[in-house]
Protein backbone atom coordinates (compact mmCIF):
# COMPACT_ATOMS: atom_id res chain seq x y z
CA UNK A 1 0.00 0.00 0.00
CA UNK A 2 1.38 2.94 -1.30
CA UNK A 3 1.87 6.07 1.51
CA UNK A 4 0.76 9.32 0.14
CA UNK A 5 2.67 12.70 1.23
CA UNK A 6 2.80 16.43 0.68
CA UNK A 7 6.22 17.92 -0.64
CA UNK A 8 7.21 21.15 -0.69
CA UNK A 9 8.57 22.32 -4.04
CA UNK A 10 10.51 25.24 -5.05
CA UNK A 11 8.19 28.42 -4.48
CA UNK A 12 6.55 26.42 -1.69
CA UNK A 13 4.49 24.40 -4.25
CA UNK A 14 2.85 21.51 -2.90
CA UNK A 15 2.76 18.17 -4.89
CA UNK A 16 1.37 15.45 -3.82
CA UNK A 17 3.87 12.10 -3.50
CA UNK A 18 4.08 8.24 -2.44
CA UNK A 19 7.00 7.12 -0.41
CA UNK A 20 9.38 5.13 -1.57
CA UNK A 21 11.85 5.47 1.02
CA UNK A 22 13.16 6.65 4.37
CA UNK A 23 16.61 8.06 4.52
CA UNK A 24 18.92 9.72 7.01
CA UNK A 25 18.17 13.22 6.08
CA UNK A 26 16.34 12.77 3.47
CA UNK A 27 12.54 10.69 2.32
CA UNK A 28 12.29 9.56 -1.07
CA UNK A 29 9.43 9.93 -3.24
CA UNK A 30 7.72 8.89 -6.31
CA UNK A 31 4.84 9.69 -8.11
CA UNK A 32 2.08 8.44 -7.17
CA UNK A 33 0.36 5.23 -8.82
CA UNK A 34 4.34 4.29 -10.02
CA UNK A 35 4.57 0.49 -9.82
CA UNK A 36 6.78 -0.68 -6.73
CA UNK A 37 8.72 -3.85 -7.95
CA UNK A 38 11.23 -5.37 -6.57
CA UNK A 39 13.68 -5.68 -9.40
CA UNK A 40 13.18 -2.26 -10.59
CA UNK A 41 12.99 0.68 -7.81
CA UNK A 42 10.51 3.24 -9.21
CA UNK A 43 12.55 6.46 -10.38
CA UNK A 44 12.70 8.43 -6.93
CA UNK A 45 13.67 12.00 -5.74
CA UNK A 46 15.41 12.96 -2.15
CA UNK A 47 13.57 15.45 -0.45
CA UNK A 48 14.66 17.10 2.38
CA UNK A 49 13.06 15.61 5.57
CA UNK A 50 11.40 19.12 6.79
CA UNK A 51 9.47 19.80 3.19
CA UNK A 52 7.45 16.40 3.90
CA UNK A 53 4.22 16.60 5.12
CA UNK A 54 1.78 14.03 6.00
CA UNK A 55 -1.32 13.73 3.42
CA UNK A 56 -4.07 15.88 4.04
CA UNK A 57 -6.33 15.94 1.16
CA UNK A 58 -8.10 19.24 2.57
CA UNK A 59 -4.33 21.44 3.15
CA UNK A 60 -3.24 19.86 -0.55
CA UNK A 61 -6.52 21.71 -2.18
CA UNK A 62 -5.89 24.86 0.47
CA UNK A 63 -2.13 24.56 -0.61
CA UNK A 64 -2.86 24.01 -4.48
CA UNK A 65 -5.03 27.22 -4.71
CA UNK A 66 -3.03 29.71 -2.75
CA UNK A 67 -0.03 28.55 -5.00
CA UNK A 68 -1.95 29.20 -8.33
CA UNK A 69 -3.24 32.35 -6.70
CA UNK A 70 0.53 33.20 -5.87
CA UNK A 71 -0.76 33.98 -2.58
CA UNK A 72 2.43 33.74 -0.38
CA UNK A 73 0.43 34.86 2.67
CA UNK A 74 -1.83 31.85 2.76
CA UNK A 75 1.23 29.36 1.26
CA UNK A 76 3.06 30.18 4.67
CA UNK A 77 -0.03 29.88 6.92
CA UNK A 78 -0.82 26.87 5.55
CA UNK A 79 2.43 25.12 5.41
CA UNK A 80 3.27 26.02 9.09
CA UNK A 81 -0.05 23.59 9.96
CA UNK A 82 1.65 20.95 8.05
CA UNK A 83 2.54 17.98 10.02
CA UNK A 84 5.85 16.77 9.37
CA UNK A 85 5.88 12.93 7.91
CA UNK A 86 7.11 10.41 10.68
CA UNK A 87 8.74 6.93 9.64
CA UNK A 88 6.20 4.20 8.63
C-alpha cells in the first residue's frame, strides 16, 4: 500500500507524492500510482526531511489554490499547519 505525502517544491508548491523510502536526512518519493517492484525501484527523488508533510487531502486543495493564486500569505499559513511525515 502505497503512503501518500505532501512535498514542498521550489516556491513552496505543494505536490502530492508516495513514499518510496526513508533516509537519514532525506525521504524519497515517487509519483504516485508508479509500480513498486522489486527488481526495478521506481525512479525516486530525495527530499529534504522538513518539506514532507503528511497527506491531508483538505491542506493539498488549500495549498494548491493559494499557489496558483501566488498567494504567499496563505502558502506560509498553511504550510506552518503541516505535520511533518514520521517513519512508517
Amino acid at each position: 500500500m502505497e503512503k501518500y505525502v505532501i512535498a514542498m517544491t521550489y516556491g513552496k508548491t505543494p505536490v502530492l507524492r508516495s513514499v518510496v523510502e526513508f533516509g537519514e536526512r532525506v525521504i524519497y518519493l515517487a509519483l504516485p500510482g508508479q509500480e513498486f517492484e522489486r527488481e526495478v525501484p521506481p525512479v525516486s527523488v530525495g527530499f529534504p526531511n522538513e518539506f514532507v508533510f503528511e497527506h491531508d487531502e483538505r491542506l493539498f486543495a488549500d495549498l494548491e489554490k493559494a499557489a496558483r493564486d501566488s498567494d504567499q500569505s496563505a502558502l506560509d499559513s498553511l504550510w506552518k499547519s503541516a505535520r511533518p511525515i514520521r517513519p512508517i
